[in-house]
PDB file of N, CA and C in Angstrom:
ATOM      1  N   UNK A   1      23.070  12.735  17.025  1.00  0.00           N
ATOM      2  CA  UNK A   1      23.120  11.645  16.065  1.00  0.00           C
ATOM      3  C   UNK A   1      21.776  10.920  16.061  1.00  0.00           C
ATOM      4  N   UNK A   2      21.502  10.768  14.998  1.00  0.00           N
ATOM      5  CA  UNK A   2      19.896  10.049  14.747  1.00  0.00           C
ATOM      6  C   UNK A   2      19.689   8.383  15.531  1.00  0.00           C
ATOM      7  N   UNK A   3      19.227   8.022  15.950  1.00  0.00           N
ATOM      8  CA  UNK A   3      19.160   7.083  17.210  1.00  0.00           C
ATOM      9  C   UNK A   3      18.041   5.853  15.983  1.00  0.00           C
ATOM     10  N   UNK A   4      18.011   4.904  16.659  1.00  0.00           N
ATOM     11  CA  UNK A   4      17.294   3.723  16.094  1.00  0.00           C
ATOM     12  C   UNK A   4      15.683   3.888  16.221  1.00  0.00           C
ATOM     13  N   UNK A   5      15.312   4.559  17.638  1.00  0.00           N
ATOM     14  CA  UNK A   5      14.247   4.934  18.501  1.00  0.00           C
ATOM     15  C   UNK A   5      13.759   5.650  17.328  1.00  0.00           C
ATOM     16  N   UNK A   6      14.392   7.044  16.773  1.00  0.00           N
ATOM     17  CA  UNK A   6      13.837   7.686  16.021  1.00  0.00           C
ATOM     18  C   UNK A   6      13.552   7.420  15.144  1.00  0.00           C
ATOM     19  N   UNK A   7      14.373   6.532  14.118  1.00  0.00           N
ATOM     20  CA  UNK A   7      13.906   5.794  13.174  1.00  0.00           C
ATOM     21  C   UNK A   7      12.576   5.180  13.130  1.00  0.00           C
ATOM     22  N   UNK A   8      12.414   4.379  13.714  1.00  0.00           N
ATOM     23  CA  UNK A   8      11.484   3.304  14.124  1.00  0.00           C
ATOM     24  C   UNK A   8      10.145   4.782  14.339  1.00  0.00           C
ATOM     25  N   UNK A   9      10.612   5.634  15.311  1.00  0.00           N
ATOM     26  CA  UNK A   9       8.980   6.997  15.648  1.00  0.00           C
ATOM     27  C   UNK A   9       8.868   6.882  14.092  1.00  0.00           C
ATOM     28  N   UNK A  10       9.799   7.584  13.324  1.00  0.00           N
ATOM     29  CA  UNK A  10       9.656   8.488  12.539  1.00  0.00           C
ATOM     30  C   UNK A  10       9.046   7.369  11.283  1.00  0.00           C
ATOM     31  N   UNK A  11       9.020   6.464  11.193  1.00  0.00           N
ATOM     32  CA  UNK A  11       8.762   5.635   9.980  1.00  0.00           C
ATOM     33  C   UNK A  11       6.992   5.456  10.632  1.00  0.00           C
ATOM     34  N   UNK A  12       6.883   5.054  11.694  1.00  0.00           N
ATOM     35  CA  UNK A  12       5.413   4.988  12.440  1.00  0.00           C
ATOM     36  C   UNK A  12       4.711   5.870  11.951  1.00  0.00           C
ATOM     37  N   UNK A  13       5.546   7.318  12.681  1.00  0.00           N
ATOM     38  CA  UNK A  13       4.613   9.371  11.725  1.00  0.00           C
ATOM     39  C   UNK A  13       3.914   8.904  10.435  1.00  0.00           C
ATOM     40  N   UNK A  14       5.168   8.700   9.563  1.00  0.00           N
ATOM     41  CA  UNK A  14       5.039   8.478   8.116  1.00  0.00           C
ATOM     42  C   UNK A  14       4.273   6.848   7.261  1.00  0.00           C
ATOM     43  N   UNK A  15       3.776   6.343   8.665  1.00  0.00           N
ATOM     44  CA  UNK A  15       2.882   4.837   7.635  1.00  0.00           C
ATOM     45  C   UNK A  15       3.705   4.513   6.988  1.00  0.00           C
ATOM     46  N   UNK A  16       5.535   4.154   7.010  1.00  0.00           N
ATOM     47  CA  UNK A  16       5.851   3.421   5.869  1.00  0.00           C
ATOM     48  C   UNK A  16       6.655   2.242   6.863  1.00  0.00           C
ATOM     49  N   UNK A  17       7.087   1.238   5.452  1.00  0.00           N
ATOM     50  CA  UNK A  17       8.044   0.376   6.161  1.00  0.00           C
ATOM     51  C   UNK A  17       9.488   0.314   6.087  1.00  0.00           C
ATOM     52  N   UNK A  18       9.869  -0.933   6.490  1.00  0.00           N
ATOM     53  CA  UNK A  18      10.910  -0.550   6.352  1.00  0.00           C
ATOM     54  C   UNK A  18      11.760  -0.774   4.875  1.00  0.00           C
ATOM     55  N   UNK A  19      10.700  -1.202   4.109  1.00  0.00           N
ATOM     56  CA  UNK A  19      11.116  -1.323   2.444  1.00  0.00           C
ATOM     57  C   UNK A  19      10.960  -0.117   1.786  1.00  0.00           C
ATOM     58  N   UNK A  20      10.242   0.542   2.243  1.00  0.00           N
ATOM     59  CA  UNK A  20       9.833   2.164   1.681  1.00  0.00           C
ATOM     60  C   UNK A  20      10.519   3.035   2.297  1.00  0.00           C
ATOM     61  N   UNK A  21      11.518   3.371   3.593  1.00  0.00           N
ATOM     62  CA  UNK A  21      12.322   3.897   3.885  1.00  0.00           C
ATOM     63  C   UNK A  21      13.862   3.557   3.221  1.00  0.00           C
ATOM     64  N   UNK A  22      13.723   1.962   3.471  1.00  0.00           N
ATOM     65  CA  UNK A  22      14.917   1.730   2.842  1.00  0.00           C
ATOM     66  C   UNK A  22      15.479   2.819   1.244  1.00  0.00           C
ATOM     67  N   UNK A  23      14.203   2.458   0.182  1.00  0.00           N
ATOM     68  CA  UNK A  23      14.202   2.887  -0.808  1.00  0.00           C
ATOM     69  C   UNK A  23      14.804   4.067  -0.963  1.00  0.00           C
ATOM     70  N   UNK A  24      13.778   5.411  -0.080  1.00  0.00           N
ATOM     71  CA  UNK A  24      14.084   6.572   0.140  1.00  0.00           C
ATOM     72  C   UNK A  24      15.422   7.258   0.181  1.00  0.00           C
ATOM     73  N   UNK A  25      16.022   6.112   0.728  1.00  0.00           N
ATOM     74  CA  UNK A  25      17.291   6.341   1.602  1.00  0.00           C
ATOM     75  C   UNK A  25      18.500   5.824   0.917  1.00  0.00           C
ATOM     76  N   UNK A  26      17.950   5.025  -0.495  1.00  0.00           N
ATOM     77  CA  UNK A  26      19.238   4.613  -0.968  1.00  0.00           C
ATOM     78  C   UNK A  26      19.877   3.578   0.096  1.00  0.00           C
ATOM     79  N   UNK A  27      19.031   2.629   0.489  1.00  0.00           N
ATOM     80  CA  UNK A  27      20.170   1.871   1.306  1.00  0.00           C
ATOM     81  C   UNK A  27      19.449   0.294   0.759  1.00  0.00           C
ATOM     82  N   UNK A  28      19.763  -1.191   1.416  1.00  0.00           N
ATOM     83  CA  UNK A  28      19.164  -1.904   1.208  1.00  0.00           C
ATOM     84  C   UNK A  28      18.006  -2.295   2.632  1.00  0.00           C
ATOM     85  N   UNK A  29      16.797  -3.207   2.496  1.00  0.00           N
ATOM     86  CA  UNK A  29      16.265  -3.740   3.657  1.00  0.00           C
ATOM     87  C   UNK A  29      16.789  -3.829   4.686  1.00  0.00           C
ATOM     88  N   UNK A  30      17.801  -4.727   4.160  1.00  0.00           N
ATOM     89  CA  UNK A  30      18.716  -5.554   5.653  1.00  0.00           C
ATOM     90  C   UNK A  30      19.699  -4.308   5.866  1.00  0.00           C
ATOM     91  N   UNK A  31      20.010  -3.542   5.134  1.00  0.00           N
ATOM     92  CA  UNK A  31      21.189  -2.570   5.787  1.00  0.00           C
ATOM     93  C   UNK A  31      19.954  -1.605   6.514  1.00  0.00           C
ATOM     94  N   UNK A  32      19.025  -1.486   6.919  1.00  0.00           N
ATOM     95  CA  UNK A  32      18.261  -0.782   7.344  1.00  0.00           C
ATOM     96  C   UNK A  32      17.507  -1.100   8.962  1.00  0.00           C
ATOM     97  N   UNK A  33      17.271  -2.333   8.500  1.00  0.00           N
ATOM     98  CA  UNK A  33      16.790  -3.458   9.415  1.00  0.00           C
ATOM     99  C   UNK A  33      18.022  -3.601  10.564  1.00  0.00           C
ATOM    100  N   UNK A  34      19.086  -3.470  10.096  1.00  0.00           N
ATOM    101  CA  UNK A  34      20.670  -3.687  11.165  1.00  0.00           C
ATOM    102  C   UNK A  34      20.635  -2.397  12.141  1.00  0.00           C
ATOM    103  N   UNK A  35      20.328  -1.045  11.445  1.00  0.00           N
ATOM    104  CA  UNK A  35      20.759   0.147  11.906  1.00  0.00           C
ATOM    105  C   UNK A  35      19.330   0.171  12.843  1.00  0.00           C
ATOM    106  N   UNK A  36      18.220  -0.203  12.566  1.00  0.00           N
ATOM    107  CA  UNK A  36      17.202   0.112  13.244  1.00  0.00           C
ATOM    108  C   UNK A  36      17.197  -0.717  14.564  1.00  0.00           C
ATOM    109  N   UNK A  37      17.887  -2.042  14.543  1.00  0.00           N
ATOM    110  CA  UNK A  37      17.878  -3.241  15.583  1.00  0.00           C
ATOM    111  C   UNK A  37      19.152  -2.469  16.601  1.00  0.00           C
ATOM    112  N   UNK A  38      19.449  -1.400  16.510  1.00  0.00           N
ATOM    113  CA  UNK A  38      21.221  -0.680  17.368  1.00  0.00           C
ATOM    114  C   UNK A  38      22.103  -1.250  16.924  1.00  0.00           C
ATOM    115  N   UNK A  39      22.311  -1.750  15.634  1.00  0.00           N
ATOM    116  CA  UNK A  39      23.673  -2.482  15.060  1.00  0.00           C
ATOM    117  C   UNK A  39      24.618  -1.185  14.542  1.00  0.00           C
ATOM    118  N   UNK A  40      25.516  -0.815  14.689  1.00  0.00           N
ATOM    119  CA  UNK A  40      26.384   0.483  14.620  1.00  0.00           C
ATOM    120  C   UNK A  40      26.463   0.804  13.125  1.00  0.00           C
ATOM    121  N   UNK A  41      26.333   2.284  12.879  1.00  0.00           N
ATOM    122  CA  UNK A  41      25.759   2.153  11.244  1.00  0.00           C
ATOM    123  C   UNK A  41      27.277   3.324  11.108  1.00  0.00           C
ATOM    124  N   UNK A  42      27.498   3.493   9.721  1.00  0.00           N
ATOM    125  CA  UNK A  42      28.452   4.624   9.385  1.00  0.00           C
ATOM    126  C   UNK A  42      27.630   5.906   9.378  1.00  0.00           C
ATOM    127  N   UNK A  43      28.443   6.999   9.549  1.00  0.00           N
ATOM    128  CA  UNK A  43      28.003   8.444   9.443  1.00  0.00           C
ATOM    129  C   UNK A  43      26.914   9.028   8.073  1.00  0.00           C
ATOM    130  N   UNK A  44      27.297   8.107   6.944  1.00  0.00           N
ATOM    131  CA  UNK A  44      26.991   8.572   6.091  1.00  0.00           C
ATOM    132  C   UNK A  44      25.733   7.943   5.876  1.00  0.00           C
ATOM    133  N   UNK A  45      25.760   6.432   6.192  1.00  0.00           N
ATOM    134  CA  UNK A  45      24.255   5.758   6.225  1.00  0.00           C
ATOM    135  C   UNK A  45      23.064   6.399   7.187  1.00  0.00           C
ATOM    136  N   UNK A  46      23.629   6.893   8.473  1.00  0.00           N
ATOM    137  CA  UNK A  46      22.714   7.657   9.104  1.00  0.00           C
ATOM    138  C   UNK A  46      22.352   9.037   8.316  1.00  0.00           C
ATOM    139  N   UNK A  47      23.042   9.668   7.885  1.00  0.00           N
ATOM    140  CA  UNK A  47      22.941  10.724   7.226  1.00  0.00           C
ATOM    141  C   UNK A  47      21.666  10.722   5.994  1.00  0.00           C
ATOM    142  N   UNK A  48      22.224   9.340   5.263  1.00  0.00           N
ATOM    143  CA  UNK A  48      21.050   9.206   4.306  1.00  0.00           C
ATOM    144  C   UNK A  48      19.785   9.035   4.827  1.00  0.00           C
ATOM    145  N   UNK A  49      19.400   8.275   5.845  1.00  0.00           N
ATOM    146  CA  UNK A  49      18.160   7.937   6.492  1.00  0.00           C
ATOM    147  C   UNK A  49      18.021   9.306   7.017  1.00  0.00           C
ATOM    148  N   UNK A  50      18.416  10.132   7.691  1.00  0.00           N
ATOM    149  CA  UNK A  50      17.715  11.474   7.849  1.00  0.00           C
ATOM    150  C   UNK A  50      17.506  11.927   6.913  1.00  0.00           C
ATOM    151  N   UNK A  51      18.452  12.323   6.023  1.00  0.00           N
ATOM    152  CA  UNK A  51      17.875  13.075   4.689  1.00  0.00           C
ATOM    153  C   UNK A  51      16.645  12.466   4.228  1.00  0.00           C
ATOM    154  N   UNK A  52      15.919  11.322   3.899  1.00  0.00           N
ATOM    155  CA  UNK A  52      15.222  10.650   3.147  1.00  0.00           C
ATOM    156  C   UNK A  52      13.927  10.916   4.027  1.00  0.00           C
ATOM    157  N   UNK A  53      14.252  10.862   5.193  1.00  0.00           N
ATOM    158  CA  UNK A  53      12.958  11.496   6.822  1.00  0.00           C
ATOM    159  C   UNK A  53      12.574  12.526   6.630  1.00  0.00           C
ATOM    160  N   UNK A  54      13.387  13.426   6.800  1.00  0.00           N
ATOM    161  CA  UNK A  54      13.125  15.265   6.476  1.00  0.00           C
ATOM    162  C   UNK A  54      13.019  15.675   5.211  1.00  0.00           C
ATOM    163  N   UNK A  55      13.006  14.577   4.222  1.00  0.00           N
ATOM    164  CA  UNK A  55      12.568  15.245   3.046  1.00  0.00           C
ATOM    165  C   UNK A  55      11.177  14.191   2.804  1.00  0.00           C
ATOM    166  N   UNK A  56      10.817  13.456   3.558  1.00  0.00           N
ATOM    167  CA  UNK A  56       9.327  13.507   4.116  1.00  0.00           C
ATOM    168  C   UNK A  56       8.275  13.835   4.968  1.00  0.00           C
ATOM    169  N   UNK A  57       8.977  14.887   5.404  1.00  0.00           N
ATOM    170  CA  UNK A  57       7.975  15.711   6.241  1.00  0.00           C
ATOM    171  C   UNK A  57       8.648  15.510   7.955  1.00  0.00           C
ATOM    172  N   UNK A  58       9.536  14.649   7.964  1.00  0.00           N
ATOM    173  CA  UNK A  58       9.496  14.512   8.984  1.00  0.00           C
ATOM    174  C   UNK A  58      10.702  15.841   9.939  1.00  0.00           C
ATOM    175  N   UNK A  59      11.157  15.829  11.240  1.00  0.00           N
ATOM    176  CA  UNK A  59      11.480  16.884  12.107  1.00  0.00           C
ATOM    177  C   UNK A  59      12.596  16.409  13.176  1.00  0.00           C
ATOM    178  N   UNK A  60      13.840  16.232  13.122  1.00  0.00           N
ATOM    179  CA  UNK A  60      14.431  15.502  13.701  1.00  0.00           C
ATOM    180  C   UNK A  60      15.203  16.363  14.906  1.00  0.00           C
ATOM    181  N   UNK A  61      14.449  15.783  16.448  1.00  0.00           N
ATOM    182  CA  UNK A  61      14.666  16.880  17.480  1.00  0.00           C
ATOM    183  C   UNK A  61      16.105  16.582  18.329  1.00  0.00           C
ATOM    184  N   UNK A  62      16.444  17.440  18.972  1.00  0.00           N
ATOM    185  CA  UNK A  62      17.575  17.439  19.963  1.00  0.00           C
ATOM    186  C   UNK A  62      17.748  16.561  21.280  1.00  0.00           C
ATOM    187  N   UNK A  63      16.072  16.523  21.587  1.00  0.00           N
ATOM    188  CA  UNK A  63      16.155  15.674  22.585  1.00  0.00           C
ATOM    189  C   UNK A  63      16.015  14.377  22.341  1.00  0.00           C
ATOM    190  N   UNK A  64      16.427  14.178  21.355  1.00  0.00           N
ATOM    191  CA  UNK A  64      16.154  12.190  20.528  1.00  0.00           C
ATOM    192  C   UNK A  64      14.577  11.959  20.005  1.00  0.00           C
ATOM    193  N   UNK A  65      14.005  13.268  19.780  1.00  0.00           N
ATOM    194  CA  UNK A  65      13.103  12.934  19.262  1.00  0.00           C
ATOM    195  C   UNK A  65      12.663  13.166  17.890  1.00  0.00           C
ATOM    196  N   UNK A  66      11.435  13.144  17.559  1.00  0.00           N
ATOM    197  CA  UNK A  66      10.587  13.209  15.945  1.00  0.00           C
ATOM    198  C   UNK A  66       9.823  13.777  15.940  1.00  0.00           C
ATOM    199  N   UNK A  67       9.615  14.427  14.954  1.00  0.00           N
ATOM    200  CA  UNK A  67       8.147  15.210  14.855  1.00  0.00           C
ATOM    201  C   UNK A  67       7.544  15.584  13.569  1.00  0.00           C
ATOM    202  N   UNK A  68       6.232  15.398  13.066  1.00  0.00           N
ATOM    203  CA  UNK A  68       6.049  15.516  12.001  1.00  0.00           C
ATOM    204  C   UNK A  68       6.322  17.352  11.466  1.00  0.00           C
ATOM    205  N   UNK A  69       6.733  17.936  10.432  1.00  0.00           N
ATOM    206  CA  UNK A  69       7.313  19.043  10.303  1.00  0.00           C
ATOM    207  C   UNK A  69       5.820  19.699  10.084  1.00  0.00           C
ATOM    208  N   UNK A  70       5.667  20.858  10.640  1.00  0.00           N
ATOM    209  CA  UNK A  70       4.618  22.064  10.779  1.00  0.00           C
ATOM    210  C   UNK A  70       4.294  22.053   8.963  1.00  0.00           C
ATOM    211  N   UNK A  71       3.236  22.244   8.739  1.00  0.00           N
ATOM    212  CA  UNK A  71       3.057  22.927   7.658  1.00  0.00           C
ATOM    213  C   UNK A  71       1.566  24.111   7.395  1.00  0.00           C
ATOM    214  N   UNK A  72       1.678  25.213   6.563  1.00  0.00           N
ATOM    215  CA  UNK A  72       1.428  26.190   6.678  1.00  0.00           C
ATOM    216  C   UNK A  72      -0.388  25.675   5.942  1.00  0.00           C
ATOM    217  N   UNK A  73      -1.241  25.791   6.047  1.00  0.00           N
ATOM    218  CA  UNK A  73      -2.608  25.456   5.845  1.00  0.00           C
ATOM    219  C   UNK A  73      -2.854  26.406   4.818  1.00  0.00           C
ATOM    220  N   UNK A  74      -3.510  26.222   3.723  1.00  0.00           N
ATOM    221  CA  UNK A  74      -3.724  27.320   2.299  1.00  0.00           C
ATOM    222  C   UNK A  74      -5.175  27.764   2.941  1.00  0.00           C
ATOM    223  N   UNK A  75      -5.285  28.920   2.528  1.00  0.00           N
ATOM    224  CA  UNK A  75      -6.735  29.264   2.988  1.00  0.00           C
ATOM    225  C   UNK A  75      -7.496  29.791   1.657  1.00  0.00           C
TER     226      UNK A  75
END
């Protein structure tokens, strides 16, 4: 399950805030701001904040971590 920790890495990776994740994610500021502070979020709100992560590049690991996603270099 996507953790607050990761949130918080994964918005750092990506230079945004938490108004520009919010957006991403279909959620509001403050409903964002709650889930990121460990305030207990629903399945589906976490769900959206990953989706909105990994469809910015980001890599969401097993061991509670983040990672920006590999990408292939054009030559």
């Amino acid at each position: 399950m996507l953790t607050a920790a990761q949130i918080r890495g994964a918005r750092a990776m990506l230079q945004i805030g938490q108004v520009e994740l919010a957006k991403l994610a279909g959620l509001s500021k403050t409903g964002l701001n709650h889930v990121e502070n460990g305030n207990d979020a629903r399945r589906s709100t976490l769900a959206a904040i990953q989706a909105a992560l990994e469809a910015a590049g980001i890599e969401i690991l097993e061991d509670n971590g983040v990672r920006l996603r590999k990408t292939l270099s054009a030559k």
